[in-house]
Structure formats: C-alpha cells, structure tokens
N, C-alpha and C. Protein backbone atom coordinates (compact mmCIF):
# COMPACT_ATOMS: atom_id res chain seq x y z
N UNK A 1 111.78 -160.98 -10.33
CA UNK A 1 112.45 -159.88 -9.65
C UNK A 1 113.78 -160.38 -9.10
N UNK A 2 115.01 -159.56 -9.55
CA UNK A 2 116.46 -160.21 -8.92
C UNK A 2 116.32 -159.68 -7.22
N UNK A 3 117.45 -159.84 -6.28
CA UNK A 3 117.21 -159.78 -5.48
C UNK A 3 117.44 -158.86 -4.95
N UNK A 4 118.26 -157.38 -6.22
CA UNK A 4 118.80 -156.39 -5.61
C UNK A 4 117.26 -155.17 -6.10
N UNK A 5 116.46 -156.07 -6.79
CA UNK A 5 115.49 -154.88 -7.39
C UNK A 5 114.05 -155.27 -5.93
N UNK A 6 114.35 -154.11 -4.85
CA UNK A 6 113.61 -153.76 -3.42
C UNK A 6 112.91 -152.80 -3.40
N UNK A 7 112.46 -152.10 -4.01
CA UNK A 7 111.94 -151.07 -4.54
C UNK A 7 112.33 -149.73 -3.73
N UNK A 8 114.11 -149.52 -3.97
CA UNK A 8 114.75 -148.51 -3.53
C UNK A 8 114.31 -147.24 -4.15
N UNK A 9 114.43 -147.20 -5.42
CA UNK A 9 113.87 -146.17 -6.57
C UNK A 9 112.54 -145.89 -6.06
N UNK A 10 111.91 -146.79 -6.11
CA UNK A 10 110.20 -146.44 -6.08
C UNK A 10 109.84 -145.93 -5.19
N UNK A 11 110.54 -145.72 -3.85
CA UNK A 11 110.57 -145.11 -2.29
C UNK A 11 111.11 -144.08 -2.73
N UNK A 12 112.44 -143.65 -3.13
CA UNK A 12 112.95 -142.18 -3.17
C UNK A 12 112.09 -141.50 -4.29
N UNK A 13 111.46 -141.91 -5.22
CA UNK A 13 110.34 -141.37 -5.86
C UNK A 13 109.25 -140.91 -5.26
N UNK A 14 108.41 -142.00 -4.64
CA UNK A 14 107.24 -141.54 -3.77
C UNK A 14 107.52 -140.42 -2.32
N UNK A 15 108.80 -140.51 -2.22
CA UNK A 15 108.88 -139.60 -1.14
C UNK A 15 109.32 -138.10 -1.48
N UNK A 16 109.54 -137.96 -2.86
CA UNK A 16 109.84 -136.74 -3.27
C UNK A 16 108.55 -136.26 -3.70
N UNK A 17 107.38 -136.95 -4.76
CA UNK A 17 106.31 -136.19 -4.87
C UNK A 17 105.22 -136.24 -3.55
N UNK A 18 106.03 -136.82 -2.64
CA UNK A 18 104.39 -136.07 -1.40
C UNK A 18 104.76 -134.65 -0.98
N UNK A 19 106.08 -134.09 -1.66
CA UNK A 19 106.02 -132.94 -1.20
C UNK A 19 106.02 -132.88 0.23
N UNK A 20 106.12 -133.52 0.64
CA UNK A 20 106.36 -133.49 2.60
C UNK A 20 108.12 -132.72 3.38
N UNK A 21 108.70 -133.58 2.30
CA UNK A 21 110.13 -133.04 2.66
C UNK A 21 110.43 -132.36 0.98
N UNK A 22 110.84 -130.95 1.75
CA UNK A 22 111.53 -130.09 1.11
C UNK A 22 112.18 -130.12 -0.26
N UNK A 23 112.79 -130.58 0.53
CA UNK A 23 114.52 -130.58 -0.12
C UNK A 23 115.60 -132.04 -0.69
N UNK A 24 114.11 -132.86 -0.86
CA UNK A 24 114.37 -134.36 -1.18
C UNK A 24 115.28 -134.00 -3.20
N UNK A 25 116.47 -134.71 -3.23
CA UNK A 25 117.07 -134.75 -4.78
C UNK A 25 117.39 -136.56 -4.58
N UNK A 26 117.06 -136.75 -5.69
CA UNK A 26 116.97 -138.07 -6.45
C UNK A 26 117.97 -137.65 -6.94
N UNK A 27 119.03 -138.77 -6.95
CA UNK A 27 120.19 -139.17 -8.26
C UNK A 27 120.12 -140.68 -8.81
N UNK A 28 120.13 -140.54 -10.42
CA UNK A 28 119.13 -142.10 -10.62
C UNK A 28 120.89 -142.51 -11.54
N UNK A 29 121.75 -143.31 -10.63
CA UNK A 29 122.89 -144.04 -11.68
C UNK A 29 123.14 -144.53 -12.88
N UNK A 30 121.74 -144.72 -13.09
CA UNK A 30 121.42 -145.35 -14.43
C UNK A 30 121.17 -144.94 -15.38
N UNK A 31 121.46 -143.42 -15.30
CA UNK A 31 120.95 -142.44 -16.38
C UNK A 31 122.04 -141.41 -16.41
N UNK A 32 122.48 -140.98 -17.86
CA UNK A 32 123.94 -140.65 -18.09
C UNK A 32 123.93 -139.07 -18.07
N UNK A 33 122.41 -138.87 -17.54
CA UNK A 33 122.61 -137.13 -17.22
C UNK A 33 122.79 -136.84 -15.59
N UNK A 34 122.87 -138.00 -14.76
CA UNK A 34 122.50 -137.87 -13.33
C UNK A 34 124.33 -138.71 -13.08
N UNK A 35 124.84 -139.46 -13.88
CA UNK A 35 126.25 -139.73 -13.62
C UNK A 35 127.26 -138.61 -14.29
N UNK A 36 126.80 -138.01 -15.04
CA UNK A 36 127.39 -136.75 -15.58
C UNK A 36 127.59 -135.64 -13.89
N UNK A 37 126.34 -135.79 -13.68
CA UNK A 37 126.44 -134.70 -12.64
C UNK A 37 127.41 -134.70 -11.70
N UNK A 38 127.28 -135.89 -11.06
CA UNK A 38 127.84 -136.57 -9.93
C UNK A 38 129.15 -136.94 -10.57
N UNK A 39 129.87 -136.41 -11.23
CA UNK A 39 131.23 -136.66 -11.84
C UNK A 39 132.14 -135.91 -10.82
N UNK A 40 131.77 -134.57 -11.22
CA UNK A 40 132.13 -133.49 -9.76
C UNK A 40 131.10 -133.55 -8.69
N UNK A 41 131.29 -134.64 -7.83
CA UNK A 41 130.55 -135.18 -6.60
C UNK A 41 130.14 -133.50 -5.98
N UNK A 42 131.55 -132.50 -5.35
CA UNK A 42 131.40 -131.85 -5.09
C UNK A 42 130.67 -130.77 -5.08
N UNK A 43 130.73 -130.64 -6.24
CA UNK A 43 129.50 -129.44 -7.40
C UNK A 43 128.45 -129.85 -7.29
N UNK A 44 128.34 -131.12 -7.03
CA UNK A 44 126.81 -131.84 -7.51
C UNK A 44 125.96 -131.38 -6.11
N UNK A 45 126.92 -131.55 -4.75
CA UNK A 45 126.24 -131.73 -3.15
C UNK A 45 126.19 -130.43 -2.84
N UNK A 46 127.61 -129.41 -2.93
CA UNK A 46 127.57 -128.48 -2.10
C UNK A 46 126.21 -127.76 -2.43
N UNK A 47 125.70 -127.48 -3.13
CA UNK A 47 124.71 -126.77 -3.15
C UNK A 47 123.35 -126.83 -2.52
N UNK A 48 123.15 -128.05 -2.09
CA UNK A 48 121.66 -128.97 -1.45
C UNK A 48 122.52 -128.40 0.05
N UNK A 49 121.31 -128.00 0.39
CA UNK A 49 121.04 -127.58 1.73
C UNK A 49 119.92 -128.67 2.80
N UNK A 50 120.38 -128.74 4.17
CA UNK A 50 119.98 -130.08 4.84
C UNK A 50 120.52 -130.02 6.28
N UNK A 51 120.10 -131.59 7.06
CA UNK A 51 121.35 -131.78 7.95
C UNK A 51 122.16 -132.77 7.47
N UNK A 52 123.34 -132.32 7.94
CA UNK A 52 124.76 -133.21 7.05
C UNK A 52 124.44 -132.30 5.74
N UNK A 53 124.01 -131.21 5.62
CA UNK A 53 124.68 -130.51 4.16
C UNK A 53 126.54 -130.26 4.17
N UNK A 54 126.72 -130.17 2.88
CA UNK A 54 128.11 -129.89 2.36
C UNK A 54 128.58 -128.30 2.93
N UNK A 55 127.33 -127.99 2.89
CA UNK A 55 127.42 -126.48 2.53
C UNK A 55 128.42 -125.66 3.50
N UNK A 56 128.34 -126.54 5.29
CA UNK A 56 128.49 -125.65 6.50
C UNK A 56 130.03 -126.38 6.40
N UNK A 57 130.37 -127.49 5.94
CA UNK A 57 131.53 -128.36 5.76
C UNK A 57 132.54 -127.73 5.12
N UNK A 58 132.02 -127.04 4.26
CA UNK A 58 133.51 -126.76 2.90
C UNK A 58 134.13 -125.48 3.38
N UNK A 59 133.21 -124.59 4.81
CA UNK A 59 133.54 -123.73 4.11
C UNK A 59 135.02 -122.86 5.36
C-alpha cells in the first residue's frame, strides 16, 4: 500500500450507501466520466443542495 492509498474512497463510499446522509455525491478523479463533469466545476456543484451549497452563493 503507497502512502497516499488511506482508504479515502472506501469512506466516501461507505458513507453514501448507509443512506444516513441525504445528499452525499461522490466524484471519483480517476474516472473520465466524473472529470468530464467537473470540467464545468460550476454546473457540476450548483445544483447539490447542503450547507456551504453553491446554490444560495450564485445567486
């Protein structure tokens, strides 16, 4: 195991299927449909609703 593999992924995974929090979105860098997204950062956030959402920011 290098020293940057902490099991960051494996936490934002397990915390999205307990279904506990809502409104949990995974963006995985390493995958060229999730850096596609996040190209237009903007497009990608404003829409996720939260605290610290984009949403109450832009407008």
């Amino acid at each position: 195991m290098r020293a940057r593999q902490v099991g960051k992924t494996t936490l934002a995974r397990q915390v999205k299927r307990t279904g506990r929090f809502k409104h949990v979105v995974h963006f995985d860098l390493e995958t060229s449909l999730d850096v596609a997204r996040l190209a237009d950062l903007v497009g990608a956030l404003e829409p996720l609703q939260g605290p610290g959402s984009l949403a109450g920011s832009l407008a």
